[in-house]
PDB file of N, CA and C in Angstrom:
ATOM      1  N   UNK A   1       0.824  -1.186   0.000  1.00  0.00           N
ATOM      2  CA  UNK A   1       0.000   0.000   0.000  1.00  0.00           C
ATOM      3  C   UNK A   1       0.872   1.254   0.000  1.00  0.00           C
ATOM      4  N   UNK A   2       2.193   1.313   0.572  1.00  0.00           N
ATOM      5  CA  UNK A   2       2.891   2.629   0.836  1.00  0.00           C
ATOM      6  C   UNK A   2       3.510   2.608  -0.752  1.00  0.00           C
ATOM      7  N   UNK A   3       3.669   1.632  -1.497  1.00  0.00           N
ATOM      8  CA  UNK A   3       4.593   1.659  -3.151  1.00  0.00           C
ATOM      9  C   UNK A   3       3.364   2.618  -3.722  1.00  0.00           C
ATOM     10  N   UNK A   4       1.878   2.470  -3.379  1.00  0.00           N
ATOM     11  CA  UNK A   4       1.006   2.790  -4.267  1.00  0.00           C
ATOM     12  C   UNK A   4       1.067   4.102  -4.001  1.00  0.00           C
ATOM     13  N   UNK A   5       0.490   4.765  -2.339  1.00  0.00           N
ATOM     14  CA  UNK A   5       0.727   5.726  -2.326  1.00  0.00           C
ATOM     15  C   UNK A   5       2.301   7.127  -3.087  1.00  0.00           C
ATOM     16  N   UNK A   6       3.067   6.110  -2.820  1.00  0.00           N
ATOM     17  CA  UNK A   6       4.475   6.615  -3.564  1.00  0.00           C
ATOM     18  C   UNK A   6       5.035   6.524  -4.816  1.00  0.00           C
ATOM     19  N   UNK A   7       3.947   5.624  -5.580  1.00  0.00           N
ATOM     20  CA  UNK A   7       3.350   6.114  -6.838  1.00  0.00           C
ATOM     21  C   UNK A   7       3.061   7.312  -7.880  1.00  0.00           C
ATOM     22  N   UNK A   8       1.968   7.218  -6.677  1.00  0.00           N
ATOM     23  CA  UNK A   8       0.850   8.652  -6.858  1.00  0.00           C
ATOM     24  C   UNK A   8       1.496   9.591  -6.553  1.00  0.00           C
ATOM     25  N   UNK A   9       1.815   9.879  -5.330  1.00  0.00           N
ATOM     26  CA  UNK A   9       2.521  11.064  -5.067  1.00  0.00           C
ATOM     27  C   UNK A   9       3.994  11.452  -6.282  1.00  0.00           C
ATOM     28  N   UNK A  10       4.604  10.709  -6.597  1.00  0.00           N
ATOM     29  CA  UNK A  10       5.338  10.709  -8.056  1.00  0.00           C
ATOM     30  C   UNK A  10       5.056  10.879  -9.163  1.00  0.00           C
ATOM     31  N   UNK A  11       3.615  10.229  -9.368  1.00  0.00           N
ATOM     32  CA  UNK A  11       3.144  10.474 -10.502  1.00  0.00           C
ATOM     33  C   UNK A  11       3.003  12.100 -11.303  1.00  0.00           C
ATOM     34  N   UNK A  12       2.519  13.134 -10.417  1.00  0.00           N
ATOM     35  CA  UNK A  12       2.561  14.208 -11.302  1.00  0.00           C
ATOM     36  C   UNK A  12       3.839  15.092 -11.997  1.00  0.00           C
ATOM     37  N   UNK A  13       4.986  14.764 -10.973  1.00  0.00           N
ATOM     38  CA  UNK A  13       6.648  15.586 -10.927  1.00  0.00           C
ATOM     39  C   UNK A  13       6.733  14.752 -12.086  1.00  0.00           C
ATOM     40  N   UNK A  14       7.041  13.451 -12.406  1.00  0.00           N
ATOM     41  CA  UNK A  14       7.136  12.380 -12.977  1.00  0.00           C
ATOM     42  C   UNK A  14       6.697  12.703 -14.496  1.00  0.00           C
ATOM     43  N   UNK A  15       5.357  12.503 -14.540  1.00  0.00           N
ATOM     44  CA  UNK A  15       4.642  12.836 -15.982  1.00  0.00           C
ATOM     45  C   UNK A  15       5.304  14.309 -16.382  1.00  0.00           C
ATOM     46  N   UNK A  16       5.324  15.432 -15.487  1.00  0.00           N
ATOM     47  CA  UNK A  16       5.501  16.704 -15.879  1.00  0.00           C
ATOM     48  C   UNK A  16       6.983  16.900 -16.783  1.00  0.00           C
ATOM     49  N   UNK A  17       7.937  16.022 -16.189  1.00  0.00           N
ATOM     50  CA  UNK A  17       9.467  15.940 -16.525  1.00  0.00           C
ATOM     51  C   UNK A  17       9.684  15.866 -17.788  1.00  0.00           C
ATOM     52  N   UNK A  18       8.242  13.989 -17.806  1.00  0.00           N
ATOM     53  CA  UNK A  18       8.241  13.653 -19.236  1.00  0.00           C
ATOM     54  C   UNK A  18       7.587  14.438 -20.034  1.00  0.00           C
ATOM     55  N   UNK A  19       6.992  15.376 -19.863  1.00  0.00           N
ATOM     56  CA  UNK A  19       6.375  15.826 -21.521  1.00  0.00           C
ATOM     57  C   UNK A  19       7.596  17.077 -21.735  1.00  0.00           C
ATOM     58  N   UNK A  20       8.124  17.579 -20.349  1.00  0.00           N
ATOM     59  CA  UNK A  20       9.555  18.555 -21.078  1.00  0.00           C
ATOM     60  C   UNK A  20       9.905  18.170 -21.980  1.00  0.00           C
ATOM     61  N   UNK A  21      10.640  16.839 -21.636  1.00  0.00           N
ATOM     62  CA  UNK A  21      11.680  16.202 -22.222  1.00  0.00           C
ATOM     63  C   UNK A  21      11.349  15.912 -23.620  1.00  0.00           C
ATOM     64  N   UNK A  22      10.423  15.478 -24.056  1.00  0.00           N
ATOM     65  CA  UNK A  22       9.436  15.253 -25.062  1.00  0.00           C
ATOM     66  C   UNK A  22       9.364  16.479 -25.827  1.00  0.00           C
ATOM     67  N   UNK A  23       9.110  17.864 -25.314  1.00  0.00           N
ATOM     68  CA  UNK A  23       8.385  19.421 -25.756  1.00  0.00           C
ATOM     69  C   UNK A  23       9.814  19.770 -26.244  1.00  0.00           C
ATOM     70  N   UNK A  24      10.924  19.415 -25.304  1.00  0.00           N
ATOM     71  CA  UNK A  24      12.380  20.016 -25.709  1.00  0.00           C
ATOM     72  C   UNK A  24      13.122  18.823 -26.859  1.00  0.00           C
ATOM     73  N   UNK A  25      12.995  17.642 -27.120  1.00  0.00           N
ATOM     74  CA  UNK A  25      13.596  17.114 -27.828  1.00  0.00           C
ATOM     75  C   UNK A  25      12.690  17.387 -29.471  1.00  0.00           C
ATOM     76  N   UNK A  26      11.581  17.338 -29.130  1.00  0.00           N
ATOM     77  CA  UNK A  26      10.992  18.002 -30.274  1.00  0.00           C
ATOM     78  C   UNK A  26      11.413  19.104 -30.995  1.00  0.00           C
ATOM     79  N   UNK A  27      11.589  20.150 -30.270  1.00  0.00           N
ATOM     80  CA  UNK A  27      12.067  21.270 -30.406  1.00  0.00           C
ATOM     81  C   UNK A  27      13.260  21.530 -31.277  1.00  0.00           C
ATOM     82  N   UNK A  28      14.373  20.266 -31.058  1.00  0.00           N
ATOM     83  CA  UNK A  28      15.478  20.494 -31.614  1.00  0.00           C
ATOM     84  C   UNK A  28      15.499  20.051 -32.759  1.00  0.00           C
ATOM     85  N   UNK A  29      14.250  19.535 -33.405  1.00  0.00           N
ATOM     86  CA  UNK A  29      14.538  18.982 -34.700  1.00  0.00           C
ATOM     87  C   UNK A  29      14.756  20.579 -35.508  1.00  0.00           C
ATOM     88  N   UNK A  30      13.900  21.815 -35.686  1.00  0.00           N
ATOM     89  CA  UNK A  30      13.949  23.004 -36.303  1.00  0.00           C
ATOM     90  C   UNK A  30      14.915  23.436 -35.763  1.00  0.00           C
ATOM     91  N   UNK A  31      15.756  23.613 -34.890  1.00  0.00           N
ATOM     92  CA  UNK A  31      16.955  24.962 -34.445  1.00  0.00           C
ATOM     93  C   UNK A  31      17.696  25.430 -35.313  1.00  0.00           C
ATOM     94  N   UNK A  32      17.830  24.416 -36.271  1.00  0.00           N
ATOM     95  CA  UNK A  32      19.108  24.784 -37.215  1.00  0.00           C
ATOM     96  C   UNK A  32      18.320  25.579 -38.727  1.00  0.00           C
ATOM     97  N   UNK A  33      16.768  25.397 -38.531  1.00  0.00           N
ATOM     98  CA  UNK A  33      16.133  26.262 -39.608  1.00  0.00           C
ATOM     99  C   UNK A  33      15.778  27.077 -39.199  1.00  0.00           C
ATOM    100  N   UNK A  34      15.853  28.456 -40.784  1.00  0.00           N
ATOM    101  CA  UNK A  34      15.852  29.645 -40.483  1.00  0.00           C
ATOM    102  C   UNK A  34      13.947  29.607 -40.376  1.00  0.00           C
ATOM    103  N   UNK A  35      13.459  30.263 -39.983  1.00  0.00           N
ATOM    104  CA  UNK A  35      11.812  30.574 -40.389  1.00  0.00           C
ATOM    105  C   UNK A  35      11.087  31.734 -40.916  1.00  0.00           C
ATOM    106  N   UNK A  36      10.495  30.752 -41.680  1.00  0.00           N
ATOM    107  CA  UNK A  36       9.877  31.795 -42.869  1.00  0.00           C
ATOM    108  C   UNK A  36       9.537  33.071 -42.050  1.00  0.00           C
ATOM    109  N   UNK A  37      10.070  34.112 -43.144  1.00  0.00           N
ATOM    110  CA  UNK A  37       8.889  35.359 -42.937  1.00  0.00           C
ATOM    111  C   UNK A  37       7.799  35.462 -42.805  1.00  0.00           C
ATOM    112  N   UNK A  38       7.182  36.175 -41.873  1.00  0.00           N
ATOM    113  CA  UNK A  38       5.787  35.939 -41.500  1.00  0.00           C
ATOM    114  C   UNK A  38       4.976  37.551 -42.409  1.00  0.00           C
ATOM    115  N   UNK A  39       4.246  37.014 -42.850  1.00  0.00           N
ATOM    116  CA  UNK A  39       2.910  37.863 -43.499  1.00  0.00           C
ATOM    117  C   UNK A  39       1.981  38.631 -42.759  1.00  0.00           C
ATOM    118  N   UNK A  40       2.178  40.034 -42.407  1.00  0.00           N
ATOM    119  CA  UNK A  40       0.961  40.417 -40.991  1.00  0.00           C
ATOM    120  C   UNK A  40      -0.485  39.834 -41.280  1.00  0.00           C
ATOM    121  N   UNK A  41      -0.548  39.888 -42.618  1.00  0.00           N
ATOM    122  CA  UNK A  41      -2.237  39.438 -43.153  1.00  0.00           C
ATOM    123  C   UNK A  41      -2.190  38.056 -43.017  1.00  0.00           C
ATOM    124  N   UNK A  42      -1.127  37.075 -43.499  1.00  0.00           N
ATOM    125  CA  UNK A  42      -1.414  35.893 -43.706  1.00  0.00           C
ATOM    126  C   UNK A  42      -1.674  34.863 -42.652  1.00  0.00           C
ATOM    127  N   UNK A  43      -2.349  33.671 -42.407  1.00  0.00           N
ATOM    128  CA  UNK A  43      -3.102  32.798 -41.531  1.00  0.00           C
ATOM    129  C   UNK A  43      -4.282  33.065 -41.384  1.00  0.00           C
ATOM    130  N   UNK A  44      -4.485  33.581 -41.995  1.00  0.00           N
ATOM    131  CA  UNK A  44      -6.261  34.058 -41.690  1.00  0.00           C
ATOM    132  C   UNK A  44      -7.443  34.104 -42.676  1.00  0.00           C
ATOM    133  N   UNK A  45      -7.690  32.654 -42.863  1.00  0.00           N
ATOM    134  CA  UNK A  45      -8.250  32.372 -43.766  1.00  0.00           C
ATOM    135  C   UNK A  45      -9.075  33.129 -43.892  1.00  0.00           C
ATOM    136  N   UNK A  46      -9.807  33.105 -45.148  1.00  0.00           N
ATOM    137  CA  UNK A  46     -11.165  33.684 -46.309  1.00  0.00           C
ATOM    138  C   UNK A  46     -10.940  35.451 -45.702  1.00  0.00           C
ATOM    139  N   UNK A  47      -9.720  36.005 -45.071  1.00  0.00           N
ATOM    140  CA  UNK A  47      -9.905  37.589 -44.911  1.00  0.00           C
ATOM    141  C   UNK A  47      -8.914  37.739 -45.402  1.00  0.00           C
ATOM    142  N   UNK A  48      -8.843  39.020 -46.343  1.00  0.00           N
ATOM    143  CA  UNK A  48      -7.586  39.943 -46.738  1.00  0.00           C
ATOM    144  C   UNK A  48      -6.996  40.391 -45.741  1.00  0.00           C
ATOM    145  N   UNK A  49      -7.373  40.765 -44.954  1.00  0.00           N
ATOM    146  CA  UNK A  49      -6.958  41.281 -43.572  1.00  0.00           C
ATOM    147  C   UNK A  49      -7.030  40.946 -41.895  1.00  0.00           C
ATOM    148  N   UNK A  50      -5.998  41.248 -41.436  1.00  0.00           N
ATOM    149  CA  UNK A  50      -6.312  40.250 -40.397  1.00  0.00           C
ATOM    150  C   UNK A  50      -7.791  41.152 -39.506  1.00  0.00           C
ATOM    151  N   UNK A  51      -8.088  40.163 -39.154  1.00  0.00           N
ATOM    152  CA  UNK A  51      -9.981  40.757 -38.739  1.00  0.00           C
ATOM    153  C   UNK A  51      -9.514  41.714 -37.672  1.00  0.00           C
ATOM    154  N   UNK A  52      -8.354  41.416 -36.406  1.00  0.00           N
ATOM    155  CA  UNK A  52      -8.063  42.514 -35.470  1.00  0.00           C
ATOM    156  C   UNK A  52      -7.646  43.791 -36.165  1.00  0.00           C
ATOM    157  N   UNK A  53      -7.283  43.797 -37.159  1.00  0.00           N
ATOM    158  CA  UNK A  53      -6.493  45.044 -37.625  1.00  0.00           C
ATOM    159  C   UNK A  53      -7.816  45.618 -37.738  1.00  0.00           C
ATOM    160  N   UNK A  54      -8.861  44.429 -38.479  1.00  0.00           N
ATOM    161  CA  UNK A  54      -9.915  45.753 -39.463  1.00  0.00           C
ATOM    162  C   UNK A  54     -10.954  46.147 -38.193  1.00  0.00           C
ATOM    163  N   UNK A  55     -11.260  45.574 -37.449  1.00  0.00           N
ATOM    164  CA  UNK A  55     -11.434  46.268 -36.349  1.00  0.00           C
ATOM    165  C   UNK A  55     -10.851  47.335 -35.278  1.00  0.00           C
ATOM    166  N   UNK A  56      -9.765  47.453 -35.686  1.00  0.00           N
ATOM    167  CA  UNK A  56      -8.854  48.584 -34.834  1.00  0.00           C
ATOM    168  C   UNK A  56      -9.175  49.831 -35.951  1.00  0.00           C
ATOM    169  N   UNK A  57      -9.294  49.239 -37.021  1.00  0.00           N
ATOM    170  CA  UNK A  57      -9.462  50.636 -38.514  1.00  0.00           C
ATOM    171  C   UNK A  57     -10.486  51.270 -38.406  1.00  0.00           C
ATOM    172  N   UNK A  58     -12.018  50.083 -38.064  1.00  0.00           N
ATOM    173  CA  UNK A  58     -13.216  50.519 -37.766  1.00  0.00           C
ATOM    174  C   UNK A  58     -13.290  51.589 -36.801  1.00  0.00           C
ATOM    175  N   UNK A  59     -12.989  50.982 -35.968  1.00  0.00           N
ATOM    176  CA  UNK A  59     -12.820  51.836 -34.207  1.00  0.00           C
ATOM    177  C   UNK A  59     -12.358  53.252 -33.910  1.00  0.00           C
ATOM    178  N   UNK A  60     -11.010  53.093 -35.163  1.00  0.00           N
ATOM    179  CA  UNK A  60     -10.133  54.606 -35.135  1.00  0.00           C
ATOM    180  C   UNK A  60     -10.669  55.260 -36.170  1.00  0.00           C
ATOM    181  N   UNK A  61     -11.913  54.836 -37.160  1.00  0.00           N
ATOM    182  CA  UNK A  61     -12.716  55.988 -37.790  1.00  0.00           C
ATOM    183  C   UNK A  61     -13.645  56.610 -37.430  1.00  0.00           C
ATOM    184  N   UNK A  62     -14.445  55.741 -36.191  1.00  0.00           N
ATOM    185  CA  UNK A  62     -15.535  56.139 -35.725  1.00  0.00           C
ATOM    186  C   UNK A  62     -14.774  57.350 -34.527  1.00  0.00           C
ATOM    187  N   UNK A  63     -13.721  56.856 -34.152  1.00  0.00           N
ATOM    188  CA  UNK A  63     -13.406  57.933 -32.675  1.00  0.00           C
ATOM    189  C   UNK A  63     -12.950  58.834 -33.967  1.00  0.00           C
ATOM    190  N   UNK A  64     -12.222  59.094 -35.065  1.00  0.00           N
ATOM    191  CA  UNK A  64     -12.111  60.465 -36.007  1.00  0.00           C
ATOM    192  C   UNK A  64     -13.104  61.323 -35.925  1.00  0.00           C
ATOM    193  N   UNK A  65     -14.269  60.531 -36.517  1.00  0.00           N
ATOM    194  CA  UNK A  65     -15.580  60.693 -36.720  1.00  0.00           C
ATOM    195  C   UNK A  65     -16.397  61.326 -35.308  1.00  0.00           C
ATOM    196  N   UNK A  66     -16.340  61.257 -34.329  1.00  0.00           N
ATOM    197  CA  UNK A  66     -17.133  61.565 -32.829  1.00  0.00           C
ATOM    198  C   UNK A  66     -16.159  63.052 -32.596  1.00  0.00           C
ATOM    199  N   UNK A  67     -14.825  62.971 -33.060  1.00  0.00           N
ATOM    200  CA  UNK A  67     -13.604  63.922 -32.216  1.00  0.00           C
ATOM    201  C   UNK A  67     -14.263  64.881 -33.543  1.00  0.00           C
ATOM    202  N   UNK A  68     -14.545  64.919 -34.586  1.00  0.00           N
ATOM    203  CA  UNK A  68     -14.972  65.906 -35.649  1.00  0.00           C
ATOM    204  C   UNK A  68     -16.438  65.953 -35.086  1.00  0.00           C
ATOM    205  N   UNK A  69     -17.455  65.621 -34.434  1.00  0.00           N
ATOM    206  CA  UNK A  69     -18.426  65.788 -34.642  1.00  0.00           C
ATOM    207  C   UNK A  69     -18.217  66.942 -33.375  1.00  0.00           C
ATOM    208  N   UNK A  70     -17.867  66.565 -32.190  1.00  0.00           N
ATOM    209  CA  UNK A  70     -17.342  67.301 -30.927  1.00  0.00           C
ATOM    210  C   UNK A  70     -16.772  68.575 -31.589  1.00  0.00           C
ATOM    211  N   UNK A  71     -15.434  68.561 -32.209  1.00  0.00           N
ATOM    212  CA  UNK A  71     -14.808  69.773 -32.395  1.00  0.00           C
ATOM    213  C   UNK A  71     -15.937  70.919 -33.106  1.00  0.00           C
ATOM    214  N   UNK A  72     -16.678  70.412 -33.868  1.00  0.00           N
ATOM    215  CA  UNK A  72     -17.604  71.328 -34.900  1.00  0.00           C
ATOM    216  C   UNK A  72     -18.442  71.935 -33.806  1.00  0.00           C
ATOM    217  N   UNK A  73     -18.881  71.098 -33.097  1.00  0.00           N
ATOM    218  CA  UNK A  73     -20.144  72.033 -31.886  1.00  0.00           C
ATOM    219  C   UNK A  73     -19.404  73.325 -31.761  1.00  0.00           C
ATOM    220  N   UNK A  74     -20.464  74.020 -31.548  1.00  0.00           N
ATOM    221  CA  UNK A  74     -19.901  75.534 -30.735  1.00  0.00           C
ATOM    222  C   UNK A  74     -19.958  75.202 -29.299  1.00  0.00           C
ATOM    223  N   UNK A  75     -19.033  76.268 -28.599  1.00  0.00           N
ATOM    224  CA  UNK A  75     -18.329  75.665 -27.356  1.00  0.00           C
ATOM    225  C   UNK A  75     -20.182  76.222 -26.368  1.00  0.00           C
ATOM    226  N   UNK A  76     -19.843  75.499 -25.600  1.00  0.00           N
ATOM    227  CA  UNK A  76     -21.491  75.754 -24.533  1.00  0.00           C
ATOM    228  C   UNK A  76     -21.430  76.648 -23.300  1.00  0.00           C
ATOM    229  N   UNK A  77     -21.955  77.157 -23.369  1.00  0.00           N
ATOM    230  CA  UNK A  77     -20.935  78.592 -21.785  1.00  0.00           C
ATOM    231  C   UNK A  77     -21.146  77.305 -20.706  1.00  0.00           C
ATOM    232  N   UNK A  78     -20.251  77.981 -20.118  1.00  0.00           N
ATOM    233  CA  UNK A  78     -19.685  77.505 -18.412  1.00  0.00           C
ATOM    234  C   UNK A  78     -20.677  76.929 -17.608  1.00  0.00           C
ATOM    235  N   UNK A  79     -22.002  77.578 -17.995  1.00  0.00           N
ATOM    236  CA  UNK A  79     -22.975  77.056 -16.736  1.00  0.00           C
ATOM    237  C   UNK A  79     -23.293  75.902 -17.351  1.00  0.00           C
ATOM    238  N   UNK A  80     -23.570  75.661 -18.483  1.00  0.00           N
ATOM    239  CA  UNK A  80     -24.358  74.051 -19.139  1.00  0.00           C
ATOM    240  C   UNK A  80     -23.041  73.335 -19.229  1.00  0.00           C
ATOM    241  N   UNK A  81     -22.062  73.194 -19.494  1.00  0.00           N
ATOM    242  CA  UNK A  81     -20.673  72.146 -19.125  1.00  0.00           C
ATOM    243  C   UNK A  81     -21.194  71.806 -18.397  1.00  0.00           C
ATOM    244  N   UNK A  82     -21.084  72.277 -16.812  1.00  0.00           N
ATOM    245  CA  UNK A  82     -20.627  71.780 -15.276  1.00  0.00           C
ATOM    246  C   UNK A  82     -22.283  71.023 -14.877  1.00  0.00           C
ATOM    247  N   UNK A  83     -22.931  70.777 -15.588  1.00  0.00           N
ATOM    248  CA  UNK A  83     -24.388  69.951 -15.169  1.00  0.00           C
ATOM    249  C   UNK A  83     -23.763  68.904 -15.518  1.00  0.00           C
TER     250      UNK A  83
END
């Protein structure tokens, strides 16, 4: 009963070691290749663009768009601001 318990208690350090060892010997098969250039657009299937970008484009036209709508107002006297 104490081998089993001392098993278990081994078992997780144990397994964890092995998948390093495994994650790092893997690893060394590429070291010695260079890697491709990466494409900011490319991996991203059926979009020209990567979808975060075109959402950051969206986002920074609409705040253009709000900061022009703001600047055009005429300024509001002092007493209607501070409500």
């Amino acid at each position: 009963m104490d081998a089993f318990y001392a098993l278990a208690l081994l078992a997780c350090p144990l397994g964890m070691g092995a998948m390093m060892w495994f994650m790092m010997k893997g690893g060394n098969r590429q070291q010695g290749a260079t890697p491709a250039p990466q494409d900011k657009n490319a991996g991203f299937a059926g979009f020209d663009k990567d979808p975060r970008q075109q959402e950051m484009d969206a986002l920074r036209e609409e705040i253009a768009g709000l900061r022009a709508k703001v600047d055009s107002q005429p300024e509001a006297p002092a007493q209607e601001r501070t409500r």
